[in-house]
PDB file of N, CA and C in Angstrom:
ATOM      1  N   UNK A   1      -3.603  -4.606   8.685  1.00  0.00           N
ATOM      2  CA  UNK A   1      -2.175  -4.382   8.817  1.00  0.00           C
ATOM      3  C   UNK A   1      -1.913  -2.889   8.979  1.00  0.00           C
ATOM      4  N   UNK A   2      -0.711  -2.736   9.566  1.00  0.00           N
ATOM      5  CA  UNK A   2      -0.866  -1.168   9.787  1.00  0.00           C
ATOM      6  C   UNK A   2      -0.132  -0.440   8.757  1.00  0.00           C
ATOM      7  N   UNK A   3      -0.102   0.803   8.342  1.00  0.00           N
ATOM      8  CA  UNK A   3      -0.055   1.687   7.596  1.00  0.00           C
ATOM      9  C   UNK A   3       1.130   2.412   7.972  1.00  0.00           C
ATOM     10  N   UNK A   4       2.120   2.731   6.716  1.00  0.00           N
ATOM     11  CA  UNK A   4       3.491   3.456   7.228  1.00  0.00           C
ATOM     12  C   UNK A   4       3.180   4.470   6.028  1.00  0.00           C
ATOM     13  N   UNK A   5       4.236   5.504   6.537  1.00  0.00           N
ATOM     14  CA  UNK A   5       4.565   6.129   5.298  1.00  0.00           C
ATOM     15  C   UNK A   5       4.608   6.106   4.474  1.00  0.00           C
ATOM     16  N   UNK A   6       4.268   6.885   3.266  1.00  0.00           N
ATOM     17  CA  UNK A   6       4.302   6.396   1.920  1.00  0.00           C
ATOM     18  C   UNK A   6       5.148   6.373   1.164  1.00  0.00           C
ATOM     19  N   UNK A   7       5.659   5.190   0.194  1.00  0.00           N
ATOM     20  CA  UNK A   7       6.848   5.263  -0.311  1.00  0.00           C
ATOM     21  C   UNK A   7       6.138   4.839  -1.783  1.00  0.00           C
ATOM     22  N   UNK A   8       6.802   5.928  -2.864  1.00  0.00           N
ATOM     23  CA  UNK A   8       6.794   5.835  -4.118  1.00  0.00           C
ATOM     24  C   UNK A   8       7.861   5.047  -4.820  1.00  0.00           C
ATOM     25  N   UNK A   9       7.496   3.793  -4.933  1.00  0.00           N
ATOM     26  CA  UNK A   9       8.369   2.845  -6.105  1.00  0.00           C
ATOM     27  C   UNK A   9       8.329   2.948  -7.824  1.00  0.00           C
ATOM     28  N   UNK A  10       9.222   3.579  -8.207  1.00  0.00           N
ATOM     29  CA  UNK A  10       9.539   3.470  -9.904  1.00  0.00           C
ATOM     30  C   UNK A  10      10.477   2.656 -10.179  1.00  0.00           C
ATOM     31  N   UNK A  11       9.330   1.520 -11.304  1.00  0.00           N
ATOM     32  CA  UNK A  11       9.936   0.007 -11.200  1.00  0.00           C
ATOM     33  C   UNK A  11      10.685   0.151 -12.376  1.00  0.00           C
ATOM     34  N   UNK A  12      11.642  -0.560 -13.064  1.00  0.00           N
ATOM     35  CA  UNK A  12      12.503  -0.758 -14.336  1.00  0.00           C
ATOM     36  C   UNK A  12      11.616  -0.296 -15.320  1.00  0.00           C
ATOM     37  N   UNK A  13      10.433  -0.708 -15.567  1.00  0.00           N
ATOM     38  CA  UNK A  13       9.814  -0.261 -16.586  1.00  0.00           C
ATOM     39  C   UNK A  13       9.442   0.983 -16.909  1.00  0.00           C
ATOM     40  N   UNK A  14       9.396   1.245 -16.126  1.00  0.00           N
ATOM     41  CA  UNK A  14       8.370   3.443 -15.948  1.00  0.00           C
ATOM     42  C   UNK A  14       7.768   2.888 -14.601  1.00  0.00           C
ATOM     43  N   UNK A  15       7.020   2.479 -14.519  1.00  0.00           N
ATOM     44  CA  UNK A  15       5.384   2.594 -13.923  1.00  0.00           C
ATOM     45  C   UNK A  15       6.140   2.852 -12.442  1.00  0.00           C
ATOM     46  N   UNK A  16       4.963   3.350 -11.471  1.00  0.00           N
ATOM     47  CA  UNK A  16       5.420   3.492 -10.231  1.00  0.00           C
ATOM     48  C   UNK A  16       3.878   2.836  -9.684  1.00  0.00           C
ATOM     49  N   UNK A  17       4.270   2.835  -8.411  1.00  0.00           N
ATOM     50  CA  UNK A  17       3.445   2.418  -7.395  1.00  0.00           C
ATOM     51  C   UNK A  17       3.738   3.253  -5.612  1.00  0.00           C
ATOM     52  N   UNK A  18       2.490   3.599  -4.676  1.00  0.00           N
ATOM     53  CA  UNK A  18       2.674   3.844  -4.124  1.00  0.00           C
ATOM     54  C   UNK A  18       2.565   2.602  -3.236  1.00  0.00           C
ATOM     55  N   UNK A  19       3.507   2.601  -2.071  1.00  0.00           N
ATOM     56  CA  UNK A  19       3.648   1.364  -0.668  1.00  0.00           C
ATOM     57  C   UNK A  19       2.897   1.882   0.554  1.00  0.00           C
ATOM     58  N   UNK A  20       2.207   1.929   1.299  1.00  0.00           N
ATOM     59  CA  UNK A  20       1.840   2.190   2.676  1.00  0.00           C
ATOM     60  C   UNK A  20       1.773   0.846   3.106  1.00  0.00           C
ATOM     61  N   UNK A  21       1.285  -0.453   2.775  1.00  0.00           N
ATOM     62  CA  UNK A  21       0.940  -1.382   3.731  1.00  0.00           C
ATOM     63  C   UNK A  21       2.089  -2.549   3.613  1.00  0.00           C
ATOM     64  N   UNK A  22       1.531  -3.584   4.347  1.00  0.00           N
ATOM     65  CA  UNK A  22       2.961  -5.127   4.069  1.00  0.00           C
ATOM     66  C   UNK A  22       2.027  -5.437   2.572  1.00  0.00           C
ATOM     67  N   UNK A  23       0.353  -5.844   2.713  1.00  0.00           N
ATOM     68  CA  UNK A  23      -0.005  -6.064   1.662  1.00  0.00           C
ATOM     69  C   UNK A  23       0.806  -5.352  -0.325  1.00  0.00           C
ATOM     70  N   UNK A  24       0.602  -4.039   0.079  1.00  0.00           N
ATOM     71  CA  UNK A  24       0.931  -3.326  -1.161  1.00  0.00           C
ATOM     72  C   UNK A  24       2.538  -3.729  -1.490  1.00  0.00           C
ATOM     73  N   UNK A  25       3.656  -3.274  -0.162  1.00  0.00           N
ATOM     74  CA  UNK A  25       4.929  -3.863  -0.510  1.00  0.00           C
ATOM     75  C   UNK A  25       5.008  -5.324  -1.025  1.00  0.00           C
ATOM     76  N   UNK A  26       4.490  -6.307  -0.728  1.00  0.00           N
ATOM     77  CA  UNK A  26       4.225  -7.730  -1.552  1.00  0.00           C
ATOM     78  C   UNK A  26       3.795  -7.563  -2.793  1.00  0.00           C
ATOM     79  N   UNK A  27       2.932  -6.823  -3.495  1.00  0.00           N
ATOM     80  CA  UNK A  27       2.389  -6.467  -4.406  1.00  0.00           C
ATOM     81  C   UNK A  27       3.664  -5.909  -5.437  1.00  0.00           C
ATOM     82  N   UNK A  28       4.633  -5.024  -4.931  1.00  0.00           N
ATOM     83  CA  UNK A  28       5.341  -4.421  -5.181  1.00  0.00           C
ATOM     84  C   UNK A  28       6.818  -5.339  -5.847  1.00  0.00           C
ATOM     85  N   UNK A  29       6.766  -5.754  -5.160  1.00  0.00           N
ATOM     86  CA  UNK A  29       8.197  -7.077  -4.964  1.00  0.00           C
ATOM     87  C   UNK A  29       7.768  -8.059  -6.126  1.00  0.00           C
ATOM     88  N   UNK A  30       6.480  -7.581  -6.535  1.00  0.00           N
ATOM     89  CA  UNK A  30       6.078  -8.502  -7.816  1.00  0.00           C
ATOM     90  C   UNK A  30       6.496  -7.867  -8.987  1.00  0.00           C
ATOM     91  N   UNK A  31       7.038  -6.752  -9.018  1.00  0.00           N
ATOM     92  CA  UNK A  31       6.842  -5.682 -10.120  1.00  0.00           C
ATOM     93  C   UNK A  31       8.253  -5.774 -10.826  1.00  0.00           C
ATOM     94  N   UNK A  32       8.774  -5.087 -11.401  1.00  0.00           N
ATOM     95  CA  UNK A  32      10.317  -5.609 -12.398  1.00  0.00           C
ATOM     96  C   UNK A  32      11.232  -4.628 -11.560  1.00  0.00           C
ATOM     97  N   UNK A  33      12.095  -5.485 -10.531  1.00  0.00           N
ATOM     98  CA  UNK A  33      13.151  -4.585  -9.871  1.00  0.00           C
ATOM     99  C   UNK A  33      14.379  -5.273 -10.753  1.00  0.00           C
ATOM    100  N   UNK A  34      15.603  -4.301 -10.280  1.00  0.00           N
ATOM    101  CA  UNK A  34      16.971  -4.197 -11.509  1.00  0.00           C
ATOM    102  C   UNK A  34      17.256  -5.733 -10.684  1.00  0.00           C
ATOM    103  N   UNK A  35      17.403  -6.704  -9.953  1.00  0.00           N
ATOM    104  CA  UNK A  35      17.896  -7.530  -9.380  1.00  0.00           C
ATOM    105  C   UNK A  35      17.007  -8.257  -8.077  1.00  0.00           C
ATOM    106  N   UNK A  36      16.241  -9.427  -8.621  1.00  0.00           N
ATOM    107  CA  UNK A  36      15.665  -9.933  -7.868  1.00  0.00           C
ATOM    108  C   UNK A  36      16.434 -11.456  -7.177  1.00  0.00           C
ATOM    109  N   UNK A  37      17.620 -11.207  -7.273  1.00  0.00           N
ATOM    110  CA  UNK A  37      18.470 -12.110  -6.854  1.00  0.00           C
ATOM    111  C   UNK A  37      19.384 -11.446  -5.701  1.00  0.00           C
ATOM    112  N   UNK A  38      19.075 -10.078  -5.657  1.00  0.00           N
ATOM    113  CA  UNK A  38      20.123  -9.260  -4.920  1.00  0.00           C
ATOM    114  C   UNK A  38      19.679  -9.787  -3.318  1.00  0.00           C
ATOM    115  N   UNK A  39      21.342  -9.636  -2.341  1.00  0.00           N
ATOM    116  CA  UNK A  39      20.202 -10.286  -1.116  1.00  0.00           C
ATOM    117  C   UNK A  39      19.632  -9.294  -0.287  1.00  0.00           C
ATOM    118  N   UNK A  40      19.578  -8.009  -0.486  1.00  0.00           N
ATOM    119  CA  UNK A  40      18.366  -7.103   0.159  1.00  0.00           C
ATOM    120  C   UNK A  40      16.907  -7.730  -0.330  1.00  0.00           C
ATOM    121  N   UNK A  41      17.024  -7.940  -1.627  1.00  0.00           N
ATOM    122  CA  UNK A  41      15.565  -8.098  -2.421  1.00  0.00           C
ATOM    123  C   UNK A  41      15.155  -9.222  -1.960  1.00  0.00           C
ATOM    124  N   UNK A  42      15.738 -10.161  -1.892  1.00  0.00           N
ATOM    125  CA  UNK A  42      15.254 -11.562  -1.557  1.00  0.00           C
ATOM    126  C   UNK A  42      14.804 -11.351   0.381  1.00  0.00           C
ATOM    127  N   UNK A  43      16.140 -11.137   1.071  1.00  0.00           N
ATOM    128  CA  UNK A  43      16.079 -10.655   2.417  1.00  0.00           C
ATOM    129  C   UNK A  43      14.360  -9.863   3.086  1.00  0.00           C
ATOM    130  N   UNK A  44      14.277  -9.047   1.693  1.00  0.00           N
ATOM    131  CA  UNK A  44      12.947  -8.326   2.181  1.00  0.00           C
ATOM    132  C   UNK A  44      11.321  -9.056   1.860  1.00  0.00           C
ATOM    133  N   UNK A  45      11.861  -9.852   0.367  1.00  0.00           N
ATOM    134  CA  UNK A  45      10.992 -10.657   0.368  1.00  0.00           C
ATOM    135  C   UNK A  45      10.410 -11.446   1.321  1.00  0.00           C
ATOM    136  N   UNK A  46      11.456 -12.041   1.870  1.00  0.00           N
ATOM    137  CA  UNK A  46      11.277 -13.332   3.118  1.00  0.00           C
ATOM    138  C   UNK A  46      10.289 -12.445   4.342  1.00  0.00           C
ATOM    139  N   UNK A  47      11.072 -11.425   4.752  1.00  0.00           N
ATOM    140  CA  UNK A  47      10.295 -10.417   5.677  1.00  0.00           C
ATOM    141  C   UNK A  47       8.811  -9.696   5.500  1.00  0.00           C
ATOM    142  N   UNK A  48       8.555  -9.769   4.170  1.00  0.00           N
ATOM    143  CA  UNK A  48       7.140  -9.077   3.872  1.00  0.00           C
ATOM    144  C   UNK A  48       6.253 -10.336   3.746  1.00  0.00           C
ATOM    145  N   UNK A  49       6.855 -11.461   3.794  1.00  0.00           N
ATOM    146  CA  UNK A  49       6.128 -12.724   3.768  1.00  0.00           C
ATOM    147  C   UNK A  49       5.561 -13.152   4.974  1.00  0.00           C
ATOM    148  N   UNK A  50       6.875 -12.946   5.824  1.00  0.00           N
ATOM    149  CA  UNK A  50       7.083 -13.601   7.025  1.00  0.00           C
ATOM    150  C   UNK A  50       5.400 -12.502   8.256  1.00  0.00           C
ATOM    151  N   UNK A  51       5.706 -11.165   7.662  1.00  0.00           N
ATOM    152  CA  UNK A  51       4.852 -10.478   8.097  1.00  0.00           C
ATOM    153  C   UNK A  51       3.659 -10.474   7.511  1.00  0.00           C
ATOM    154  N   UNK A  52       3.017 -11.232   6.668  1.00  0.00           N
ATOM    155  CA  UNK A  52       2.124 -11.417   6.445  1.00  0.00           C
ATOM    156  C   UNK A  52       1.637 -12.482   6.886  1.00  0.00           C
ATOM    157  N   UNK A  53       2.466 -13.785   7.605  1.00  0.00           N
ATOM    158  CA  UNK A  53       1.865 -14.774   7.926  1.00  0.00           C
ATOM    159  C   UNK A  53       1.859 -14.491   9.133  1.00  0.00           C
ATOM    160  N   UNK A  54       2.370 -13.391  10.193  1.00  0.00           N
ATOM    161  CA  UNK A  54       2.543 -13.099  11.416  1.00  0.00           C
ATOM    162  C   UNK A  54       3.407 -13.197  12.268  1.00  0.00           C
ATOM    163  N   UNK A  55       4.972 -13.975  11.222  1.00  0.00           N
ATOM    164  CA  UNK A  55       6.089 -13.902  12.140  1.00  0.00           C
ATOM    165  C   UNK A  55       7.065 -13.008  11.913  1.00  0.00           C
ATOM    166  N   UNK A  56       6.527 -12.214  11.254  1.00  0.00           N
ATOM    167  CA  UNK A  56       7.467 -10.951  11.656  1.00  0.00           C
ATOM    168  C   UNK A  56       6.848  -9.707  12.170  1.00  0.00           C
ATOM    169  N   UNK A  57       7.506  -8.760  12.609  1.00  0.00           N
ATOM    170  CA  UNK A  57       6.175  -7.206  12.823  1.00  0.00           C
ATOM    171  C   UNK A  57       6.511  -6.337  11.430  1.00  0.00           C
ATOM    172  N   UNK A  58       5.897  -5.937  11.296  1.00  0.00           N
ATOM    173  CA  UNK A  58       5.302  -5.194  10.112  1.00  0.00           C
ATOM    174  C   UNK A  58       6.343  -4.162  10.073  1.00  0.00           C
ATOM    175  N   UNK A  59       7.056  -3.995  11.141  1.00  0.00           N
ATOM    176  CA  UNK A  59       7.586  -2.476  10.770  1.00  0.00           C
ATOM    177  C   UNK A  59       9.338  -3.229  10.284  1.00  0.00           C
ATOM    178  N   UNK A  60       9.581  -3.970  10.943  1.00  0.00           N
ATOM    179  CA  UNK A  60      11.124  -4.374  10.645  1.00  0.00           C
ATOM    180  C   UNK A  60      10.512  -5.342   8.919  1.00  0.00           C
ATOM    181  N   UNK A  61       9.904  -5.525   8.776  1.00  0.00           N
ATOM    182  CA  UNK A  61       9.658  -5.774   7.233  1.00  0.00           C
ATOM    183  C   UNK A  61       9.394  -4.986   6.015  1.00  0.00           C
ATOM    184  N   UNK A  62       8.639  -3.800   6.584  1.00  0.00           N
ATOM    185  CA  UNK A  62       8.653  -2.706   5.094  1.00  0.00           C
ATOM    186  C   UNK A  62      10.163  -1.906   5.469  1.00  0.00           C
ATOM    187  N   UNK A  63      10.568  -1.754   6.483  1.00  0.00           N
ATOM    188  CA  UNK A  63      12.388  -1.256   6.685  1.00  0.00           C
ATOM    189  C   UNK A  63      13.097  -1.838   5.759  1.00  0.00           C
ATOM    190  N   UNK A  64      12.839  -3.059   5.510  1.00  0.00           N
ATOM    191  CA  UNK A  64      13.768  -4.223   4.771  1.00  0.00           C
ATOM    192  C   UNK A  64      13.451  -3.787   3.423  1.00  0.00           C
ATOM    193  N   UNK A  65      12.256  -3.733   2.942  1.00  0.00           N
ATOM    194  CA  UNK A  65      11.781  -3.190   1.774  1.00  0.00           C
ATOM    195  C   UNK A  65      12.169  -2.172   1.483  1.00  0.00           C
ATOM    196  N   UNK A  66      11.940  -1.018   2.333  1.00  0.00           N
ATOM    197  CA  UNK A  66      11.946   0.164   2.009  1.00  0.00           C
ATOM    198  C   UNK A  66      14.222   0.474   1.476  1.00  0.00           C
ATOM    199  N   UNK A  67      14.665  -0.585   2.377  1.00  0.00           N
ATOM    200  CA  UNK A  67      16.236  -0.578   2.345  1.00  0.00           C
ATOM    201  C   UNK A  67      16.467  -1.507   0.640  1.00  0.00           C
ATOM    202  N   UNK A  68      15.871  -2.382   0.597  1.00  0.00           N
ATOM    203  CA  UNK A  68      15.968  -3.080  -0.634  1.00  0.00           C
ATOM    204  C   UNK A  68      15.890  -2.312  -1.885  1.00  0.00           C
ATOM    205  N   UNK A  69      14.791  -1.538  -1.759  1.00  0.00           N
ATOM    206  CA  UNK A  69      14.304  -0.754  -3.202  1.00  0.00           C
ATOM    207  C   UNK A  69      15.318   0.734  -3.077  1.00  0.00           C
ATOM    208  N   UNK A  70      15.646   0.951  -1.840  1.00  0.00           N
ATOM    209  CA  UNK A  70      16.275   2.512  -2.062  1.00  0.00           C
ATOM    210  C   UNK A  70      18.005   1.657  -2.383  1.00  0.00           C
ATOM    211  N   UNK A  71      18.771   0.630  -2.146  1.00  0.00           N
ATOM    212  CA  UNK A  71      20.072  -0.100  -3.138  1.00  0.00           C
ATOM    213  C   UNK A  71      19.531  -0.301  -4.307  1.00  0.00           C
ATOM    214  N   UNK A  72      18.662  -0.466  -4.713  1.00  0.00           N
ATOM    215  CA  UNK A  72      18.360  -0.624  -6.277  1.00  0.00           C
ATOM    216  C   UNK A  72      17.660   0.657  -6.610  1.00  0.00           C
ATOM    217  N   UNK A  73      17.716   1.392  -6.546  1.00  0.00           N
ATOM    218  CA  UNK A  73      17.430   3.266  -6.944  1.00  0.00           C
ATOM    219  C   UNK A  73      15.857   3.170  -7.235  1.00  0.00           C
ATOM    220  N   UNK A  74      15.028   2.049  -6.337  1.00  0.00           N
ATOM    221  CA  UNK A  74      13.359   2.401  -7.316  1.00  0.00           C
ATOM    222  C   UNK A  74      12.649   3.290  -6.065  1.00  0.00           C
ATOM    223  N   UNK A  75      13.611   3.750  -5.258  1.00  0.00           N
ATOM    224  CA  UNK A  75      12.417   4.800  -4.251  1.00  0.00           C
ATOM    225  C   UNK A  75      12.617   6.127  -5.290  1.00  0.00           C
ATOM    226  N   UNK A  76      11.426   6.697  -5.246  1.00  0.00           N
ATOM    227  CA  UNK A  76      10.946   8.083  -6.146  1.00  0.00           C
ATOM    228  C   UNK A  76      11.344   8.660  -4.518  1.00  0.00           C
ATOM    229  N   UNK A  77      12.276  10.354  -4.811  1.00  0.00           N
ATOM    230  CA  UNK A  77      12.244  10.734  -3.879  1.00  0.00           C
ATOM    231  C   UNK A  77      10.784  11.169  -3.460  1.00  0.00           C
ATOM    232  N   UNK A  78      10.546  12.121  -2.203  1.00  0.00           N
ATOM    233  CA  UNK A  78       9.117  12.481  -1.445  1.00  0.00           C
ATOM    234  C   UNK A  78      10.050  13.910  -1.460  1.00  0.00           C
ATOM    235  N   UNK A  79       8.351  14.562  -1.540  1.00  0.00           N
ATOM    236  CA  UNK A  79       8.792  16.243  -1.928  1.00  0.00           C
ATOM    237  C   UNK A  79       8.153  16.342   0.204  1.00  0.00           C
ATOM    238  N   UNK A  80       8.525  17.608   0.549  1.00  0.00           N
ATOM    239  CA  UNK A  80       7.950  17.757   1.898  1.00  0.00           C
ATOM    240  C   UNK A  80       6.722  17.842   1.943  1.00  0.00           C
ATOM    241  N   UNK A  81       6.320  17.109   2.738  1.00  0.00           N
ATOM    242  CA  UNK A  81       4.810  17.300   2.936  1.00  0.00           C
ATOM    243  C   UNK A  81       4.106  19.244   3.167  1.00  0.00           C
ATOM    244  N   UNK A  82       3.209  18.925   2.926  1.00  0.00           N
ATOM    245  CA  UNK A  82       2.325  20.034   2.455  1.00  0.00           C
ATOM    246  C   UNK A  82       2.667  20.837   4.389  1.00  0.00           C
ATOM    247  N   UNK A  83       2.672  20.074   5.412  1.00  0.00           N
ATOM    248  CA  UNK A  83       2.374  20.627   6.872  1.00  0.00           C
ATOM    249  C   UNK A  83       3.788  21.527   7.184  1.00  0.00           C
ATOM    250  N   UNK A  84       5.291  20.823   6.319  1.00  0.00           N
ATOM    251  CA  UNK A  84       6.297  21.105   6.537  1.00  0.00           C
ATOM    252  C   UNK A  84       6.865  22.517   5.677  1.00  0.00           C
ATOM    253  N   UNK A  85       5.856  22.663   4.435  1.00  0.00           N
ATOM    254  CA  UNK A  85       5.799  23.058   3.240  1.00  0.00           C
ATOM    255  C   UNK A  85       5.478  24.485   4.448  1.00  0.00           C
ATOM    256  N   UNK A  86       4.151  24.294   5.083  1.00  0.00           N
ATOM    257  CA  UNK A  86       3.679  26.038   5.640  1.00  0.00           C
ATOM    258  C   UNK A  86       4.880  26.113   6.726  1.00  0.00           C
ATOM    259  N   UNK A  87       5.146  24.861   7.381  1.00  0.00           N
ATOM    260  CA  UNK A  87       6.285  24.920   8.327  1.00  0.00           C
ATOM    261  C   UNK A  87       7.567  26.333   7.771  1.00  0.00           C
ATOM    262  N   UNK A  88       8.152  25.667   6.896  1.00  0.00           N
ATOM    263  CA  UNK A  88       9.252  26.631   5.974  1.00  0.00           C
ATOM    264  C   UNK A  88       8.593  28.102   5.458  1.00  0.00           C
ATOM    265  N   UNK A  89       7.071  28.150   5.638  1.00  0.00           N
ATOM    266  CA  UNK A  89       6.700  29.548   5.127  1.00  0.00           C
ATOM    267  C   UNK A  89       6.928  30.277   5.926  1.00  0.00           C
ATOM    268  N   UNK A  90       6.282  29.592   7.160  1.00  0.00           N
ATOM    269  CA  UNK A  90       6.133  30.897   8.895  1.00  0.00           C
ATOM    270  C   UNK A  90       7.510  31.176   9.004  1.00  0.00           C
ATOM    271  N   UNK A  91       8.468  30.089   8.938  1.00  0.00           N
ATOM    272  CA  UNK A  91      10.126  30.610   9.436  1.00  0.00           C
ATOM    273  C   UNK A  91      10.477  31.622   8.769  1.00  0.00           C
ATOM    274  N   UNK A  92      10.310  31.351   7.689  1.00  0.00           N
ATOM    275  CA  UNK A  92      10.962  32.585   6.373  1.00  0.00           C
ATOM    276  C   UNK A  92      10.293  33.681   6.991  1.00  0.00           C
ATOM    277  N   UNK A  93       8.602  33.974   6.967  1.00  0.00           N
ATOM    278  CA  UNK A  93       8.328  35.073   7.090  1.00  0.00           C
ATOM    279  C   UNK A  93       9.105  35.612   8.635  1.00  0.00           C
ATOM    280  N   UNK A  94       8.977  34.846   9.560  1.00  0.00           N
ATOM    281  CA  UNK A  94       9.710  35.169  11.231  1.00  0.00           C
ATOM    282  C   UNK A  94      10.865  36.124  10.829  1.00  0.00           C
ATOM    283  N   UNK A  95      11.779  35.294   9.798  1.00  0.00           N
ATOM    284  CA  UNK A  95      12.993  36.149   9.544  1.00  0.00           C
ATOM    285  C   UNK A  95      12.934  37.380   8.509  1.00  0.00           C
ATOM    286  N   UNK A  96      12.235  37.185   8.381  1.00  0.00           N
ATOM    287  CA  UNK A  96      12.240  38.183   7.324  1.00  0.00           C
ATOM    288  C   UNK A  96      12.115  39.572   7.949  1.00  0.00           C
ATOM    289  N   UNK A  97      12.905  40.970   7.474  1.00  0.00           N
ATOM    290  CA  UNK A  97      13.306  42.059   8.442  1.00  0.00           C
ATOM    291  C   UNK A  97      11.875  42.892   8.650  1.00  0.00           C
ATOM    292  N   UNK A  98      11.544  43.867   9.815  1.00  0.00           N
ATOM    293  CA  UNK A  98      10.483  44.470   9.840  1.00  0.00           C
ATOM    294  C   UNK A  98      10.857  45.771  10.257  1.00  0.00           C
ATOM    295  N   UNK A  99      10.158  46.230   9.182  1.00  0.00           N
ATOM    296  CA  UNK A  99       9.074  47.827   9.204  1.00  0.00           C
ATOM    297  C   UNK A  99       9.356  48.773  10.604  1.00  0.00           C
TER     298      UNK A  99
END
């Protein structure tokens, strides 16, 4: 299955989990969200299912997920990646006045 971005889930309890695949988001949807009756949660359920048996594509199913868990507040934000991190260094230094 293919591999998305990584999304950090912090479930009701503490614990977190990281998501990249449909596998792991299924895994995930097992874990204690604030409302497993809500219809994003259920909605995404059906979709991470559906993409695991092959009738859905993988990407409009962790969307669903990824939309489900960020209405119920369990996405952990993402700090910038480390590439974007030197990105913001070179600019600063560009501007920065010279000698």
């Amino acid at each position: 299955m293919s591999r998305f971005l990584p999304l950090t889930i912090r479930f009701v309890g503490g614990g977190t989990m990281v998501v990249t695949t449909i596998a792991e988001a299924r895994k995930a949807l097992d874990g204690t969200w604030k409302n497993k009756e809500a219809p994003a949660y259920l909605e995404a359920a059906r979709l991470v299912d559906d993409a695991i048996t092959g009738t859905c594509r993988p990407a409009i199913a962790f969307a669903a997920f990824k939309k489900a868990a960020a209405q119920q507040g369990l996405l952990k934000p993402a700090g910038p990646s480390a590439a974007l991190a030197m990105l913001d260094q070179l600019w600063s230094r560009s501007k920065a006045p010279r000698s």
